[in-house]
PDB file of N, CA and C in Angstrom:
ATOM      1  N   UNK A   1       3.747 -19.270   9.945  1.00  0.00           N
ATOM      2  CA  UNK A   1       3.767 -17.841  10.141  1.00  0.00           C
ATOM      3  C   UNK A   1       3.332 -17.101   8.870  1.00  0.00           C
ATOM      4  N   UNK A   2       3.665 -17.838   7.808  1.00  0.00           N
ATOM      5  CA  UNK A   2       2.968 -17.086   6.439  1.00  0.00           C
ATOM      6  C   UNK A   2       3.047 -18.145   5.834  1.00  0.00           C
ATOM      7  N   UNK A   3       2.359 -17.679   4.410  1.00  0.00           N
ATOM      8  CA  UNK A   3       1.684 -18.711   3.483  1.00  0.00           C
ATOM      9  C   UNK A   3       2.666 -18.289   2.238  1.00  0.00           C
ATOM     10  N   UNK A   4       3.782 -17.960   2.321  1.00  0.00           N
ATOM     11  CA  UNK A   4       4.300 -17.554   1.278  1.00  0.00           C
ATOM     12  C   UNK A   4       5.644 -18.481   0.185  1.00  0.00           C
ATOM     13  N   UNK A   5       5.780 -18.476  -0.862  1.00  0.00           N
ATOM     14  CA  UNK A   5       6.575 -19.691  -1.252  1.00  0.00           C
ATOM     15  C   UNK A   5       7.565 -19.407  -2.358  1.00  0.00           C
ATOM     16  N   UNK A   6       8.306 -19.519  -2.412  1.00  0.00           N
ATOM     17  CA  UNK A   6       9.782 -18.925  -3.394  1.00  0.00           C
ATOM     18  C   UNK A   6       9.019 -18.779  -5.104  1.00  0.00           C
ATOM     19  N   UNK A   7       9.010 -17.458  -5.240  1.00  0.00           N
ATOM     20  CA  UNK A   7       8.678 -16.892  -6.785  1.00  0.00           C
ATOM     21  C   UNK A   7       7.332 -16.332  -6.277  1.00  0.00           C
ATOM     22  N   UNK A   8       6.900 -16.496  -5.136  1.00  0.00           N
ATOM     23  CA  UNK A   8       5.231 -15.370  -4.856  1.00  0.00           C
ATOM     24  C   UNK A   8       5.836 -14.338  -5.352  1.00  0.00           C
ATOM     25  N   UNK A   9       4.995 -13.707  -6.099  1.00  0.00           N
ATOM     26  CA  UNK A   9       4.857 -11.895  -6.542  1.00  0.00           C
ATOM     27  C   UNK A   9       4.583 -11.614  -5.292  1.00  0.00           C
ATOM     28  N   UNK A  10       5.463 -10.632  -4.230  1.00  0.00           N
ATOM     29  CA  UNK A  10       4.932  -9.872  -3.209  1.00  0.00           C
ATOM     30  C   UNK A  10       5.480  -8.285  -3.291  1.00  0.00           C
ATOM     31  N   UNK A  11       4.884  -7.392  -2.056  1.00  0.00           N
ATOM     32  CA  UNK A  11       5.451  -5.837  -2.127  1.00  0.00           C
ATOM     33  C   UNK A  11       5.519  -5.763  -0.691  1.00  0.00           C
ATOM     34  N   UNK A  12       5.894  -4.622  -0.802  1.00  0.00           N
ATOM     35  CA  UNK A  12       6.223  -3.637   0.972  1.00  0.00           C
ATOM     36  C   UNK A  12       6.831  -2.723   0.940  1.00  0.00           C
ATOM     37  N   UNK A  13       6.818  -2.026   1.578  1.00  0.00           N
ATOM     38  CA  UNK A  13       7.530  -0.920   1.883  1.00  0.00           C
ATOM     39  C   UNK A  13       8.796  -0.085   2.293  1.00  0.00           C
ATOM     40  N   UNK A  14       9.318  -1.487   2.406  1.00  0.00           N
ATOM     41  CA  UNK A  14      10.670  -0.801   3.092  1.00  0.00           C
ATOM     42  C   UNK A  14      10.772  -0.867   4.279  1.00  0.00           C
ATOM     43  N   UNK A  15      12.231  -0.341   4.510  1.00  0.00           N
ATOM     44  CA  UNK A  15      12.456  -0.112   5.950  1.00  0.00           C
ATOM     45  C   UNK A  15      13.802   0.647   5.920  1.00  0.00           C
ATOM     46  N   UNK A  16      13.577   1.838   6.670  1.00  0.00           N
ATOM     47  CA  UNK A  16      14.968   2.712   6.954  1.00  0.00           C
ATOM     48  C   UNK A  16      16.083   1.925   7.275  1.00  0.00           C
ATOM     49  N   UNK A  17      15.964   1.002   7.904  1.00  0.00           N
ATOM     50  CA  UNK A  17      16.758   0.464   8.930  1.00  0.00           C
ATOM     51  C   UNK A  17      17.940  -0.649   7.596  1.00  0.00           C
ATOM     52  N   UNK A  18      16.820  -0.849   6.629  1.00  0.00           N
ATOM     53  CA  UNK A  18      17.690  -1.901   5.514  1.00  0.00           C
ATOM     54  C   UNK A  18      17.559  -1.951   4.272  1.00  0.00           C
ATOM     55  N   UNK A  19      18.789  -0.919   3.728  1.00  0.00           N
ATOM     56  CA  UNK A  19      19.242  -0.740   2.534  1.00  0.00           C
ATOM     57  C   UNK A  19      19.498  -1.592   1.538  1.00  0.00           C
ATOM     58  N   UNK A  20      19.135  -1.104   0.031  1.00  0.00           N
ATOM     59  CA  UNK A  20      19.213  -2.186  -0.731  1.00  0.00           C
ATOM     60  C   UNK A  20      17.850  -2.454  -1.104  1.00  0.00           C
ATOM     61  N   UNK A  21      16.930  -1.432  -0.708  1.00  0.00           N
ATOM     62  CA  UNK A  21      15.430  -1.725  -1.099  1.00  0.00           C
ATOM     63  C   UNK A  21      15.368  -1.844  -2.889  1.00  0.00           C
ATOM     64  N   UNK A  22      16.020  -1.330  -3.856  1.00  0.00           N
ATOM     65  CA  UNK A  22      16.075  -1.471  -5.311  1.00  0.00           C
ATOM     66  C   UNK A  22      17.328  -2.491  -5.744  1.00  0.00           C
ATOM     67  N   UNK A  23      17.095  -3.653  -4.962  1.00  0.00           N
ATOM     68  CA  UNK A  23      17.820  -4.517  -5.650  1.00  0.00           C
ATOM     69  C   UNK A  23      16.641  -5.473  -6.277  1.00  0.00           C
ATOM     70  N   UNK A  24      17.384  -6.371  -7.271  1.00  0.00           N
ATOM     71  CA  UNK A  24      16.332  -7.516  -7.644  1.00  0.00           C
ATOM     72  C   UNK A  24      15.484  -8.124  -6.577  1.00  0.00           C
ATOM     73  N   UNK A  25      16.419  -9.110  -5.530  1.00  0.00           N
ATOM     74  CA  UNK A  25      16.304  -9.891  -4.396  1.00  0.00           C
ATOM     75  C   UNK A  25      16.710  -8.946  -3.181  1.00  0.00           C
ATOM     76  N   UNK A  26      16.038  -9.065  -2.207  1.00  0.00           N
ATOM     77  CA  UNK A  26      15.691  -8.779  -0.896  1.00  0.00           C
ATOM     78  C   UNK A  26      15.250  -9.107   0.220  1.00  0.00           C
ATOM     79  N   UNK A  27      16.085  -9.678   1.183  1.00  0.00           N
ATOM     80  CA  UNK A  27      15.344 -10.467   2.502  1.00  0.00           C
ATOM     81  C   UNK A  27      14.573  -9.649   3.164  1.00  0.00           C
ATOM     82  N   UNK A  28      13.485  -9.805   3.843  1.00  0.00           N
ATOM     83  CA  UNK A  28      12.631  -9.125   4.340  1.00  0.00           C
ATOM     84  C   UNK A  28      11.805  -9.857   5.329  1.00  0.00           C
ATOM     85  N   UNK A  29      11.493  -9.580   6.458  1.00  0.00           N
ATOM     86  CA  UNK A  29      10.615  -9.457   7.335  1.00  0.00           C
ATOM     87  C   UNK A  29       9.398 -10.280   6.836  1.00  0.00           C
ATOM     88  N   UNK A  30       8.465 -11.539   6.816  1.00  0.00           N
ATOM     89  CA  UNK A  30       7.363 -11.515   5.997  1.00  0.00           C
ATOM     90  C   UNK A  30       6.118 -10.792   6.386  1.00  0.00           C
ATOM     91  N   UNK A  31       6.347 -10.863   7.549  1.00  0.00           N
ATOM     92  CA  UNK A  31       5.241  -9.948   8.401  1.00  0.00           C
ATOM     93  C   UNK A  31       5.039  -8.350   7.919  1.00  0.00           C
ATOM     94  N   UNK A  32       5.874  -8.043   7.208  1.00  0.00           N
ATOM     95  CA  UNK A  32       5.580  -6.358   6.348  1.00  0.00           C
ATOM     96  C   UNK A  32       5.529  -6.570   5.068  1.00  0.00           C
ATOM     97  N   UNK A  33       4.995  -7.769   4.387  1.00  0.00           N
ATOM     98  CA  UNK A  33       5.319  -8.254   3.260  1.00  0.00           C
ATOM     99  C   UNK A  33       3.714  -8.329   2.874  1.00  0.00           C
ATOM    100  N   UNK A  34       3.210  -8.129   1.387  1.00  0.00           N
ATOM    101  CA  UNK A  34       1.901  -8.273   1.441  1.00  0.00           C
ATOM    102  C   UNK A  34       1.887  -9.848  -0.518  1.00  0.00           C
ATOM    103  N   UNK A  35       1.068  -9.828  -0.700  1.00  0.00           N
ATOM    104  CA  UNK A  35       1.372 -10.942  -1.854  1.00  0.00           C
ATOM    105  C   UNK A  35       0.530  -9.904  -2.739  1.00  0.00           C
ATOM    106  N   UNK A  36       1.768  -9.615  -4.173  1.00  0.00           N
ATOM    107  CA  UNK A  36       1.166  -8.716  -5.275  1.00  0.00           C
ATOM    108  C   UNK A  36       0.029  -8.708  -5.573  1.00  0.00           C
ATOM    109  N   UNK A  37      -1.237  -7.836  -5.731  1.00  0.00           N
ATOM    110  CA  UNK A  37      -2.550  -8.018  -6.725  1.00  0.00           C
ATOM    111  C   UNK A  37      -2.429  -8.414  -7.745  1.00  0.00           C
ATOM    112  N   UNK A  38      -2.908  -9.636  -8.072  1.00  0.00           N
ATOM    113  CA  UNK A  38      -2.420 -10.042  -9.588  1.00  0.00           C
ATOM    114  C   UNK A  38      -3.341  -8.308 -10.921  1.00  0.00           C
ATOM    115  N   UNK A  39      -4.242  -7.478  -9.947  1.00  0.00           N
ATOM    116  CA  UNK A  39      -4.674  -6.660 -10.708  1.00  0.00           C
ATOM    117  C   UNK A  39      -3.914  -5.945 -10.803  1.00  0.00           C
ATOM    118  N   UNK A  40      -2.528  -5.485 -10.354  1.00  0.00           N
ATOM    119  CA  UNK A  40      -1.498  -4.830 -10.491  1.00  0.00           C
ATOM    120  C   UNK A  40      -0.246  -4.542 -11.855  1.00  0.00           C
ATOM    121  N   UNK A  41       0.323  -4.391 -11.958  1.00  0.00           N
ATOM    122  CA  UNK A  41       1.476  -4.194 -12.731  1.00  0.00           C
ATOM    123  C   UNK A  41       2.806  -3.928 -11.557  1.00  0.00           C
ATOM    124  N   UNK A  42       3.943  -4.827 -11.996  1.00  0.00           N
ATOM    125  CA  UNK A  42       4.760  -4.807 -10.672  1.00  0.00           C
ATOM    126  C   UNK A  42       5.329  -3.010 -10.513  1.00  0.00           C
ATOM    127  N   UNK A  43       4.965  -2.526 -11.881  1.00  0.00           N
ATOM    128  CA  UNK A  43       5.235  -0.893 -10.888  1.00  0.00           C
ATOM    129  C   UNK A  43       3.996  -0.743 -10.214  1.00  0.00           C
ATOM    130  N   UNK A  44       2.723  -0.897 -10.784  1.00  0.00           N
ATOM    131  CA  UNK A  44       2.087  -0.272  -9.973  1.00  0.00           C
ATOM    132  C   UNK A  44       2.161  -0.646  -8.131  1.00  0.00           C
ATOM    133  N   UNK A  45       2.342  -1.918  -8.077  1.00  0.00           N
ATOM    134  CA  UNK A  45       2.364  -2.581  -6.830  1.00  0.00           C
ATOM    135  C   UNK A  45       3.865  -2.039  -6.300  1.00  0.00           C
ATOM    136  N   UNK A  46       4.925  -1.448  -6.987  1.00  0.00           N
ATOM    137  CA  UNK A  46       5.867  -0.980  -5.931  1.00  0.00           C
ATOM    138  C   UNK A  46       5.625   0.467  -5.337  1.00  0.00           C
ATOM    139  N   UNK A  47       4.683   0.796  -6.270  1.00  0.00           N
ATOM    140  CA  UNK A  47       4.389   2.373  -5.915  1.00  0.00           C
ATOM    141  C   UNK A  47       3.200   2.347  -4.884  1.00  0.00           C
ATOM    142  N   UNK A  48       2.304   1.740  -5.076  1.00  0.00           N
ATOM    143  CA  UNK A  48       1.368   1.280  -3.476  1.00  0.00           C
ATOM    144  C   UNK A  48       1.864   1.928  -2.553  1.00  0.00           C
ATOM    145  N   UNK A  49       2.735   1.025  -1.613  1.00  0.00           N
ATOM    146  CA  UNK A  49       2.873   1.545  -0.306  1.00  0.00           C
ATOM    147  C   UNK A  49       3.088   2.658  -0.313  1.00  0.00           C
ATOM    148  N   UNK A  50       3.838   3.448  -0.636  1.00  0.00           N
ATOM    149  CA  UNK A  50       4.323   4.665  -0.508  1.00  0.00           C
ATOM    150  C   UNK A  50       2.990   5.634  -0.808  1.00  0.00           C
ATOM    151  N   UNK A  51       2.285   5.284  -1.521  1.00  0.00           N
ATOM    152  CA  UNK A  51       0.864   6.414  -2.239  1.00  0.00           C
ATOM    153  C   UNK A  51      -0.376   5.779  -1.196  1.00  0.00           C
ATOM    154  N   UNK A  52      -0.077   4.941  -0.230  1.00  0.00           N
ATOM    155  CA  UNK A  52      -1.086   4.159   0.188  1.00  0.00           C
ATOM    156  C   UNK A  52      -1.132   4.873   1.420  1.00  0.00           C
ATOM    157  N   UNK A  53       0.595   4.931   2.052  1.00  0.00           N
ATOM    158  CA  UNK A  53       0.572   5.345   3.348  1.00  0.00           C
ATOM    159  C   UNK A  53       0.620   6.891   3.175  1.00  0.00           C
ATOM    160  N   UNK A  54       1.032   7.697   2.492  1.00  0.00           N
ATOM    161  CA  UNK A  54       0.655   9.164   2.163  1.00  0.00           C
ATOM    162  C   UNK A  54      -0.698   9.369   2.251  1.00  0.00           C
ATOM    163  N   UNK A  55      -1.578   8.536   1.993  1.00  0.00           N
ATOM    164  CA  UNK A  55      -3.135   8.606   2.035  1.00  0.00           C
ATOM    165  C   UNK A  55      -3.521   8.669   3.004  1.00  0.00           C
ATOM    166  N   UNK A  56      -3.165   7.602   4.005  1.00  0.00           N
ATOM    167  CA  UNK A  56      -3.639   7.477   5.216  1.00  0.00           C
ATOM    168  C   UNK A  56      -3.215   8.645   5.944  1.00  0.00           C
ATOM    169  N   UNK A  57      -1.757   9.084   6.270  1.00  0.00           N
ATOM    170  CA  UNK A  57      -1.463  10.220   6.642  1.00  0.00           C
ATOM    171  C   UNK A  57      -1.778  11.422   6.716  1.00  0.00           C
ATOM    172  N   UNK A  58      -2.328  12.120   5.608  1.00  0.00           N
ATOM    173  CA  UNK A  58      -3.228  12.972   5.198  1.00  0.00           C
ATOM    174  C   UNK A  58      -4.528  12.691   6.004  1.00  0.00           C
ATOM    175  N   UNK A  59      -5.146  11.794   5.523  1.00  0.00           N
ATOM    176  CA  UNK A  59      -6.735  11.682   6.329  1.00  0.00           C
ATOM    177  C   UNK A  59      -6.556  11.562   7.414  1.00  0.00           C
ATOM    178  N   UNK A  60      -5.919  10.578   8.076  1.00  0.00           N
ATOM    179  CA  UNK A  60      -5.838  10.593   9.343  1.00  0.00           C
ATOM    180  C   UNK A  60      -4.938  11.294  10.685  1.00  0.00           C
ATOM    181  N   UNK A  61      -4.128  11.738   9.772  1.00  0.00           N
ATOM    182  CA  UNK A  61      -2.919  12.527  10.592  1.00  0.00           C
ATOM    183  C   UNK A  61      -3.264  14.082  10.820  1.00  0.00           C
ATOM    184  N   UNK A  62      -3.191  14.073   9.600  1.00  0.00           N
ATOM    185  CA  UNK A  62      -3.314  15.681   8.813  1.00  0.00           C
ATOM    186  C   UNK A  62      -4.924  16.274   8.905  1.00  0.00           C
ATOM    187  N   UNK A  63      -5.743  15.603   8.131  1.00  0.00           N
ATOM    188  CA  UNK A  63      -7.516  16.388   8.426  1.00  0.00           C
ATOM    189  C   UNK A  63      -8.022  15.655   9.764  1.00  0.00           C
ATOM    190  N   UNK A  64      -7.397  14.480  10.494  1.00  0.00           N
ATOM    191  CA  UNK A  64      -8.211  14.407  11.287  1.00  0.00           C
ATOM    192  C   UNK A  64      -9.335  13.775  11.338  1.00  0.00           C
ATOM    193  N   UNK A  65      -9.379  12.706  10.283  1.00  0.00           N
ATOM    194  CA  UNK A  65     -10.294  12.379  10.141  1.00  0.00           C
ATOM    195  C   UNK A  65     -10.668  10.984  11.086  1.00  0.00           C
ATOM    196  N   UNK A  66     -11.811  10.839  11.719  1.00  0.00           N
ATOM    197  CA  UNK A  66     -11.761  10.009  12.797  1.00  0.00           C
ATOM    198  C   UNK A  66     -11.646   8.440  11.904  1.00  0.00           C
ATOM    199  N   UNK A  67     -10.718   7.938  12.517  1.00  0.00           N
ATOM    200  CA  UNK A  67     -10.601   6.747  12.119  1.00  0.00           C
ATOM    201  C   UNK A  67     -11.710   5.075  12.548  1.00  0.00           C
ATOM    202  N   UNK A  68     -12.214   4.571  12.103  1.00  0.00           N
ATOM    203  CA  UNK A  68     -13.339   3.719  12.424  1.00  0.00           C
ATOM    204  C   UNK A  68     -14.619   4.461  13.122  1.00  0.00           C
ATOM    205  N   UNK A  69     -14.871   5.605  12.714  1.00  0.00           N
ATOM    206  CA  UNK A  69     -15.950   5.867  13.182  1.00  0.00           C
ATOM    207  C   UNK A  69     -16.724   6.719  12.488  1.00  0.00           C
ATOM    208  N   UNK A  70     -17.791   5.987  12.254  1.00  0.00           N
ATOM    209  CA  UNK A  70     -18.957   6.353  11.386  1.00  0.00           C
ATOM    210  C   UNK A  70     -19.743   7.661  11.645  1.00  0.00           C
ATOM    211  N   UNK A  71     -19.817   8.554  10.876  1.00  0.00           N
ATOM    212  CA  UNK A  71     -20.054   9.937  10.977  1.00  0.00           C
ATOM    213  C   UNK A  71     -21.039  10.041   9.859  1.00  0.00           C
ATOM    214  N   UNK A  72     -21.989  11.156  10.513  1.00  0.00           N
ATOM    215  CA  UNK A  72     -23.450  11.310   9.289  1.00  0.00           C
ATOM    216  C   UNK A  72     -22.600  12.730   8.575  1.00  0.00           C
ATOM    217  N   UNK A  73     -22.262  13.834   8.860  1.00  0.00           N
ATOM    218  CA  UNK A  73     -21.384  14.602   9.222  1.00  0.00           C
ATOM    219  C   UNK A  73     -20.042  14.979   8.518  1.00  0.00           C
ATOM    220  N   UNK A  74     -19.951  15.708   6.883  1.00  0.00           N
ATOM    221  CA  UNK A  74     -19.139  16.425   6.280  1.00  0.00           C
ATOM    222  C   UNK A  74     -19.139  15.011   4.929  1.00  0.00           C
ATOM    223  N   UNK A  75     -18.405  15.804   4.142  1.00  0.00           N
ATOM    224  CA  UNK A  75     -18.502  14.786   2.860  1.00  0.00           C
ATOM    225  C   UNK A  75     -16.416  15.079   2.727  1.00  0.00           C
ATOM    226  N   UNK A  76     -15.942  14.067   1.625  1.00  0.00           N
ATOM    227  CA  UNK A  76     -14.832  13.534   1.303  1.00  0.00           C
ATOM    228  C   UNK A  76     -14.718  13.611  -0.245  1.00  0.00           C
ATOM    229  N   UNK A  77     -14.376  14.699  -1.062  1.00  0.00           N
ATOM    230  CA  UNK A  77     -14.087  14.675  -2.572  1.00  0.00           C
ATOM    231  C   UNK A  77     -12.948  13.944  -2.495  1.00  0.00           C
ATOM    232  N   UNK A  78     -12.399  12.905  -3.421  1.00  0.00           N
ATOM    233  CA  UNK A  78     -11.394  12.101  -4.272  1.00  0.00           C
ATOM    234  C   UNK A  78     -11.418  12.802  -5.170  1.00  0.00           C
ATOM    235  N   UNK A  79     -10.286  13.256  -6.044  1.00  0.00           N
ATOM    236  CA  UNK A  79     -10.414  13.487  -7.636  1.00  0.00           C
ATOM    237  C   UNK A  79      -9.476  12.764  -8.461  1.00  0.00           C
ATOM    238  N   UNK A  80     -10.024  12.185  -9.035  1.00  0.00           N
ATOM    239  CA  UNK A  80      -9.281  11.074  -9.886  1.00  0.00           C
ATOM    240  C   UNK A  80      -9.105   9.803  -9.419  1.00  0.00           C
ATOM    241  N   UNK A  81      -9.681   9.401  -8.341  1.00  0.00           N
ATOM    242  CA  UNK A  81      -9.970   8.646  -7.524  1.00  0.00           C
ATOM    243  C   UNK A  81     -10.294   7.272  -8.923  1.00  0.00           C
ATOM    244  N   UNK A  82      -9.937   5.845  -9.015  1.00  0.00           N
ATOM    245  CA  UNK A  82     -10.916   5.097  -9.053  1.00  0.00           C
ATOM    246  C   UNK A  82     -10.534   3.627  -8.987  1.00  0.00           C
ATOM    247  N   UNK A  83     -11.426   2.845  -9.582  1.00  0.00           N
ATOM    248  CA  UNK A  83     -11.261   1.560  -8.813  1.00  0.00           C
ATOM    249  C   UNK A  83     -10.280   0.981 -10.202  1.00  0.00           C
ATOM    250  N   UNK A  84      -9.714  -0.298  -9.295  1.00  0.00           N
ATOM    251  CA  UNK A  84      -8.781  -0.589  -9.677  1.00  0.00           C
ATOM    252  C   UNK A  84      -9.382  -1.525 -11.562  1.00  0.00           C
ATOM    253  N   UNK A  85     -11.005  -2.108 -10.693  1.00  0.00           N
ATOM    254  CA  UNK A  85     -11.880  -2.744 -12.617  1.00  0.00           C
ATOM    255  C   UNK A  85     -12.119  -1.432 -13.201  1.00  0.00           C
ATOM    256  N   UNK A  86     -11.931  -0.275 -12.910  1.00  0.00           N
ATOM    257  CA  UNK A  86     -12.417   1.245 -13.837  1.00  0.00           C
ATOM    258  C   UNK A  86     -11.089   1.335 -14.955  1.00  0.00           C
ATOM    259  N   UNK A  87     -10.119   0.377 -14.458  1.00  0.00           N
ATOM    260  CA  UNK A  87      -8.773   1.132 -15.533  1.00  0.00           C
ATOM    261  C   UNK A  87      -8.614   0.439 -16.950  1.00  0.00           C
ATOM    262  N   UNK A  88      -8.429   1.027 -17.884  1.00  0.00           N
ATOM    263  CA  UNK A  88      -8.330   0.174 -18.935  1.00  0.00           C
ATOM    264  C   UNK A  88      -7.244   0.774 -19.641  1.00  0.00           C
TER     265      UNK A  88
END
């Protein structure tokens, strides 16, 4: 069911349902579980989900933006936007 093995660096998001998300150790679901970017820093990778799914929400919730479908049709400013090899 997963490829995952005691000491993987992994993240996720949480879940309302089960408290205790800021402990060291945490049982979890593996299926909502993703395996850390080693390009990460373990804050940066706990802060992900949360800045990941705010993203999506916005574009897709909020502007509407059609999801999988390719449009010739309006442009998308990022500011401060960049890739994860841009950081030094």
């Amino acid at each position: 069911m997963n490829d995952f093995t005691p000491g993987d660096a992994v993240f996720y998001a949480g879940a309302l349902n089960r408290p205790g998300a800021n402990s060291e150790l945490h049982v979890v679901d593996a299926r909502i579980v993703g395996r850390k970017p080693v390009s990460l820093s373990f804050s940066e990778a706990a802060a992900l989900p949360l800045t990941a799914i705010t993203a999506w929400e916005l574009l897709f919730n909020r502007l509407g933006v059609p999801y999988g479908v390719e449009t010739s049709t309006g442009a998308l400013l990022i500011v401060n936007g960049r890739a994860a090899s841009d950081r030094s």
